[in-house]
N, C-alpha and C. Protein backbone atom coordinates (compact mmCIF):
# COMPACT_ATOMS: atom_id res chain seq x y z
N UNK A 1 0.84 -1.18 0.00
CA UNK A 1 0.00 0.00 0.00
C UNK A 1 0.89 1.24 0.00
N UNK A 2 0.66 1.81 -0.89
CA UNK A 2 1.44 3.49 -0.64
C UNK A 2 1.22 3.88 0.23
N UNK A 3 2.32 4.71 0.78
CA UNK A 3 2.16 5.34 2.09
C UNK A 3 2.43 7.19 1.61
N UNK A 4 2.19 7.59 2.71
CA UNK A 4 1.94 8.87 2.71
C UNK A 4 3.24 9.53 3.03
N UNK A 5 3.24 10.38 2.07
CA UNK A 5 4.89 11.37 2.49
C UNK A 5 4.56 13.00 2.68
N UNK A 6 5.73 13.51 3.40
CA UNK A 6 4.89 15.09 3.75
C UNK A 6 6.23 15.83 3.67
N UNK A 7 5.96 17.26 3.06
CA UNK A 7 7.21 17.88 2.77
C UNK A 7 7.00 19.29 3.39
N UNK A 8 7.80 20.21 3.65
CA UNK A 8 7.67 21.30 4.44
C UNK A 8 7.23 22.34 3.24
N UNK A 9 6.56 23.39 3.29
CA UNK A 9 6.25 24.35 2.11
C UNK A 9 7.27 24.86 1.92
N UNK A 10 8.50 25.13 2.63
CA UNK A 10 9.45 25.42 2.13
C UNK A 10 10.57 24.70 1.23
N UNK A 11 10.48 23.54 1.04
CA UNK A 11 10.47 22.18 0.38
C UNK A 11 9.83 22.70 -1.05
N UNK A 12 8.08 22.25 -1.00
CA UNK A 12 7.91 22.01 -1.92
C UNK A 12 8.06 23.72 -3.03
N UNK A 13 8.01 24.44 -2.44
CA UNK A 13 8.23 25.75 -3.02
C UNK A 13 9.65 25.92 -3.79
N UNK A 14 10.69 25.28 -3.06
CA UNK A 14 11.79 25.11 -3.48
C UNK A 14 12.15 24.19 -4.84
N UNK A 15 11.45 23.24 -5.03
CA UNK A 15 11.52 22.17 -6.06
C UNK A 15 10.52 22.85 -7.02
N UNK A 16 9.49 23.62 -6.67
CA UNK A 16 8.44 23.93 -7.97
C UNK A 16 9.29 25.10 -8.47
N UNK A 17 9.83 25.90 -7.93
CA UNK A 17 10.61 27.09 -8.42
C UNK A 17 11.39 26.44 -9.29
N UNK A 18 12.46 25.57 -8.63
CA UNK A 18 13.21 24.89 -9.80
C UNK A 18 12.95 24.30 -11.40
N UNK A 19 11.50 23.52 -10.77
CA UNK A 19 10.69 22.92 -12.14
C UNK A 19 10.12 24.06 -12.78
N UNK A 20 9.57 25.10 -12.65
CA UNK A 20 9.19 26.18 -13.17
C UNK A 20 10.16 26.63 -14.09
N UNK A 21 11.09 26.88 -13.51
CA UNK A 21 12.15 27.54 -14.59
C UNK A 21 12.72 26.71 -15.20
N UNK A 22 12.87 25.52 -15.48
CA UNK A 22 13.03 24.61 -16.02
C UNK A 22 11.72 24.49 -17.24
N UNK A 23 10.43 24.23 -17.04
CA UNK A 23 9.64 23.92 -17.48
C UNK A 23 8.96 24.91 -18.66
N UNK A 24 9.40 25.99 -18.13
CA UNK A 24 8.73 27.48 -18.93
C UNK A 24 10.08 27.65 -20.00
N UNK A 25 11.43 26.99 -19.56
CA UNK A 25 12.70 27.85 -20.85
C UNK A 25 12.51 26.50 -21.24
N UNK A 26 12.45 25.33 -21.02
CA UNK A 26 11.69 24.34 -22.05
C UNK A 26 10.91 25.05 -22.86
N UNK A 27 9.55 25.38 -22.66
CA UNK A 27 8.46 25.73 -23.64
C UNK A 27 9.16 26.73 -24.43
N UNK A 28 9.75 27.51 -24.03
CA UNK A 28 10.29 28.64 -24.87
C UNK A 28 11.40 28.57 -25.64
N UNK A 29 11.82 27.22 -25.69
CA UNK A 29 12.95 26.60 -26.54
C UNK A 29 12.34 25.95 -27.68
N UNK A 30 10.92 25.28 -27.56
CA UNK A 30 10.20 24.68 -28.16
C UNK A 30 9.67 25.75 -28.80
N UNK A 31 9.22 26.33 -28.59
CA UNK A 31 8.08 27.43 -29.22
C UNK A 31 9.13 28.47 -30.29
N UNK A 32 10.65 28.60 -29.80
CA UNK A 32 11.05 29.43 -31.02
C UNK A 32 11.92 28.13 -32.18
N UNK A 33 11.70 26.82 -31.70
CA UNK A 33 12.36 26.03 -32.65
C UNK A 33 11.94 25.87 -34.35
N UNK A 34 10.88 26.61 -34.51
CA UNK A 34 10.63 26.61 -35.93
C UNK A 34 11.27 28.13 -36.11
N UNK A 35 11.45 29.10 -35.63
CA UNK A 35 11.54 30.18 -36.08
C UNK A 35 13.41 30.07 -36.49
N UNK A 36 14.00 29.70 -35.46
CA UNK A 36 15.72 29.38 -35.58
C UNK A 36 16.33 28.23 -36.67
N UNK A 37 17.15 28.54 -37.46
CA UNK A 37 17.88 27.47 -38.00
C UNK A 37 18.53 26.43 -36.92
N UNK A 38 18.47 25.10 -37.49
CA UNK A 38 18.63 24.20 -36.38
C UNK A 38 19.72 24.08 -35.83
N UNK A 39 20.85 24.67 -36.47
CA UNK A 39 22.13 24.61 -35.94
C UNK A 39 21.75 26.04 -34.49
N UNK A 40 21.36 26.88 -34.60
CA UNK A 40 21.09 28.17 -33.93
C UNK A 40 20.41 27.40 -32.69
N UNK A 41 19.48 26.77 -32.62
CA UNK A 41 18.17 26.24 -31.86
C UNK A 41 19.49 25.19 -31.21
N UNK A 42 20.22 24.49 -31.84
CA UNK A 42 20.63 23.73 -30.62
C UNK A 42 21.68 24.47 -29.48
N UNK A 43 22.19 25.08 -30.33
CA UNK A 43 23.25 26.19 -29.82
C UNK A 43 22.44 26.59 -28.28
N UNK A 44 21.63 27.22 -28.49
CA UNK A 44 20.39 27.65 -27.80
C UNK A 44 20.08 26.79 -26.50
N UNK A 45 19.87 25.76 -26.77
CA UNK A 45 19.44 24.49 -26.05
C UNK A 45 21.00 24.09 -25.58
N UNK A 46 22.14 24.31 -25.87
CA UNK A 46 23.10 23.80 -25.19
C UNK A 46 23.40 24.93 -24.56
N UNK A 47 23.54 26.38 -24.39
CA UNK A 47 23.40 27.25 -24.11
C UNK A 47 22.71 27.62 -22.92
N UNK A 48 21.74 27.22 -22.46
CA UNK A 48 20.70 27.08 -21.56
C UNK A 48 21.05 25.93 -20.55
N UNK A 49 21.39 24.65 -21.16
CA UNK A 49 21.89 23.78 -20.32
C UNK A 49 22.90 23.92 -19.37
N UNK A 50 24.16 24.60 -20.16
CA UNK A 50 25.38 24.26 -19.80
C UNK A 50 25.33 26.21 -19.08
N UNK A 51 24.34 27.03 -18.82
CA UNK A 51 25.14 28.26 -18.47
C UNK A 51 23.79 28.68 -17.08
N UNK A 52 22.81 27.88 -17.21
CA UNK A 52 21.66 28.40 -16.90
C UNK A 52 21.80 27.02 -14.94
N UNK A 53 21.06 27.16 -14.18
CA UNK A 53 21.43 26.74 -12.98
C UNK A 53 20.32 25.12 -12.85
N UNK A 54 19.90 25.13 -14.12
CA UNK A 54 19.09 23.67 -14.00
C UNK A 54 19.93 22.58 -13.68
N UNK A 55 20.77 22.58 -14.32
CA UNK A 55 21.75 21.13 -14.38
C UNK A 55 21.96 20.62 -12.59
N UNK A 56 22.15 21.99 -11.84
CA UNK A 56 22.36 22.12 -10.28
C UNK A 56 21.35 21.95 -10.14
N UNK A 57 19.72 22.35 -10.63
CA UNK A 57 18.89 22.02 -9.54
C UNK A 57 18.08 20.85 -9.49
N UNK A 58 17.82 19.86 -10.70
CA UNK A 58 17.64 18.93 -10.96
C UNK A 58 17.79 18.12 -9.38
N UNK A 59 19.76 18.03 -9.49
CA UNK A 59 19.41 16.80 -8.16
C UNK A 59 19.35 17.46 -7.01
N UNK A 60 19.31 18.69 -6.98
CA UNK A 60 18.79 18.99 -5.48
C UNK A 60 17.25 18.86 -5.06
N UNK A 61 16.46 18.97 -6.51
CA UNK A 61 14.64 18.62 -6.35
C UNK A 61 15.13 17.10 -6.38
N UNK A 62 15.85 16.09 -6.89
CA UNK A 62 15.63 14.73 -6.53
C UNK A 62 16.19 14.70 -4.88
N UNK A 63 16.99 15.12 -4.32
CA UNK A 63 17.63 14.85 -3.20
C UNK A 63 16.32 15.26 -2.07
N UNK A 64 15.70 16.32 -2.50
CA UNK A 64 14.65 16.84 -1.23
C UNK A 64 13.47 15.95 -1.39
N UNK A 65 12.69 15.49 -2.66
CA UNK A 65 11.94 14.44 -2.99
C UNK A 65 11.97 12.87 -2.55
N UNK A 66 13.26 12.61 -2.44
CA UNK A 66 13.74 10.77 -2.08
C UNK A 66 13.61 11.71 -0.64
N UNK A 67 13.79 12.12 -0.27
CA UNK A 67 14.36 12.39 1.87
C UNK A 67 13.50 11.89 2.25
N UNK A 68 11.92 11.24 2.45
CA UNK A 68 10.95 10.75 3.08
C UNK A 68 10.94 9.09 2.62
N UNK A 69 11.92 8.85 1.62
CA UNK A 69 11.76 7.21 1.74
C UNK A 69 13.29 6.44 2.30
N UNK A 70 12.89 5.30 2.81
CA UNK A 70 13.79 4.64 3.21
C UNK A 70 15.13 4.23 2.14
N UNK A 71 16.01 4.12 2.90
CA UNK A 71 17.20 3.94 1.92
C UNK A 71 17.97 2.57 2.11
N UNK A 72 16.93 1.59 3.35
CA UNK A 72 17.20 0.63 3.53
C UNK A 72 17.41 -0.74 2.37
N UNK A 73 18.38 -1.23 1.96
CA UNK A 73 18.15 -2.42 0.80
C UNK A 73 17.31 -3.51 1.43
N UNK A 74 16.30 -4.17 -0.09
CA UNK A 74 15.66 -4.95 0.35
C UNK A 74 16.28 -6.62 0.09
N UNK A 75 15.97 -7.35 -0.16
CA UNK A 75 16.49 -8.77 -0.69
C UNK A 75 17.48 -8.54 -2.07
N UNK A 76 16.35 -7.43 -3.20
CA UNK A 76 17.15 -7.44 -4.30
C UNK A 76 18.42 -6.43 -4.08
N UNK A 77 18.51 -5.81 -3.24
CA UNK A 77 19.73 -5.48 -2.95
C UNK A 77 19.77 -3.79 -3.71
N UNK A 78 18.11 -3.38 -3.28
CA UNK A 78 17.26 -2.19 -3.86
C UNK A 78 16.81 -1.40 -3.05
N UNK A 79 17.33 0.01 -2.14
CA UNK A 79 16.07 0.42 -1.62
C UNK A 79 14.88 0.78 -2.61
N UNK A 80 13.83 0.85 -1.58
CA UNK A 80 12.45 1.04 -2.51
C UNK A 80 12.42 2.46 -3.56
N UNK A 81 13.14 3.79 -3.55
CA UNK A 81 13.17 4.38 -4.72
C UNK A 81 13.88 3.89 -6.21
N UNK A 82 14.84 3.10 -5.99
CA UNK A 82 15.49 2.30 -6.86
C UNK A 82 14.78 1.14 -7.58
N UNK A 83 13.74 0.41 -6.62
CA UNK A 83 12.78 -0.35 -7.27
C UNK A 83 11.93 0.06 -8.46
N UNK A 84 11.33 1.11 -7.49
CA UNK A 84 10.21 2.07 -8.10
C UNK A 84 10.65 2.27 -9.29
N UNK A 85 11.85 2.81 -9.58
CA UNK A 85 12.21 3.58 -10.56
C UNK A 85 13.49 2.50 -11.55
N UNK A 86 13.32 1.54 -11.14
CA UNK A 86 14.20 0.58 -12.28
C UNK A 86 14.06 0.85 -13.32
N UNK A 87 13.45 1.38 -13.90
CA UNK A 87 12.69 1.49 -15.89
C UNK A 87 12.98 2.85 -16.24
N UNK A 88 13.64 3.47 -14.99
CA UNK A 88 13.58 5.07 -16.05
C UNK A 88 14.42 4.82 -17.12
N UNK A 89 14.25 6.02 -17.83
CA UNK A 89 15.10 5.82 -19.38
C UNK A 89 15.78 7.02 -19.22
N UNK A 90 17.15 6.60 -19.24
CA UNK A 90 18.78 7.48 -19.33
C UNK A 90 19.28 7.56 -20.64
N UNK A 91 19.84 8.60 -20.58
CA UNK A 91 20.94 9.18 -22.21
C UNK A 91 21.62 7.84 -22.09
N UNK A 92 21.97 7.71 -23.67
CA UNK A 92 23.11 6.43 -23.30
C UNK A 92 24.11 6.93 -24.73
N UNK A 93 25.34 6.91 -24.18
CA UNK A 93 26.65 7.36 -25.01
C UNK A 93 26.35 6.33 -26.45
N UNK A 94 26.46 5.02 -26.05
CA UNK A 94 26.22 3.98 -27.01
C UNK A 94 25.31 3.89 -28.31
N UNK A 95 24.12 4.22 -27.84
CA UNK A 95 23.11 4.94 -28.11
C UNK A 95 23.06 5.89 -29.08
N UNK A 96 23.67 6.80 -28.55
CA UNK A 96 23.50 7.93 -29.34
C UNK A 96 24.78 7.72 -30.50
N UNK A 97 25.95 6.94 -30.40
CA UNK A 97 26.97 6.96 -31.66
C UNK A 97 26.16 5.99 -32.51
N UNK A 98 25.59 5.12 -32.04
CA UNK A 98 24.96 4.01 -33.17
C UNK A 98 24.16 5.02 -33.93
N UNK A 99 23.12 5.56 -33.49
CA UNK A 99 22.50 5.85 -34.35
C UNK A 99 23.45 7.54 -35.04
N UNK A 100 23.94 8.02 -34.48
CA UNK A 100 24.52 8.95 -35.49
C UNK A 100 26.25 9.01 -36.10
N UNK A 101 26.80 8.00 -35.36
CA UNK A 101 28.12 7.80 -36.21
C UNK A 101 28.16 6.67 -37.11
N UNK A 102 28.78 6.58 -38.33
CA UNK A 102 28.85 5.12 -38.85
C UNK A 102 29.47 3.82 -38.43
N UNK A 103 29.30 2.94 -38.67
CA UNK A 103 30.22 2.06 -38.35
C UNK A 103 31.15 1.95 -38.29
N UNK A 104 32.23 1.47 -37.87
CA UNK A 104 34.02 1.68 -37.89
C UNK A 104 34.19 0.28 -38.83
């Protein structure tokens, strides 16, 4: 049964600020991507990544989010956020040369 987790408003205010500005220069990366040549638009998008304070706040909203679950391992040798979340889908280096470098 899920259980119930509780965060301080100063908490969750802290993580929505983060996702906010995150979430809105998303849309606004999207929204001028037809207007920019695509070389410009990624520029843009790497630009934002690499200068802007998301990259930092990302795991500090994961670090304040996991604080209410246990970090105890279970049999599989998992605490329960690690269970939960076995399936997320990560960048993968591999990945990304297959499909855009040629073969050697």
């Amino acid at each position: 049964m899920p259980q119930k987790v509780s965060f301080s408003e100063q908490e969750v205010i802290k993580v929505l600020t983060h996702l906010n500005g995150i979430v809105v220069s998303l849309d606004r990366l999207t929204s001028v991507h037809i207007d920019l040549p695509p070389e410009l638009w990624r520029t843009a998008v790497f630009e934002y990544f690499m200068s802007s304070e998301a990259l930092k706040a990302l795991p500090q909203c994961r670090e304040i989010l996991s604080r209410p679950f246990s970090t105890e391992l279970g049999p599989d040798d998992m605490d329960d956020l690690e269970r939960a979340m076995q399936h997320s889908e990560y960048w993968s280096f591999g990945d990304f040369v297959k499909r855009h470098l040629p073969p050697s």
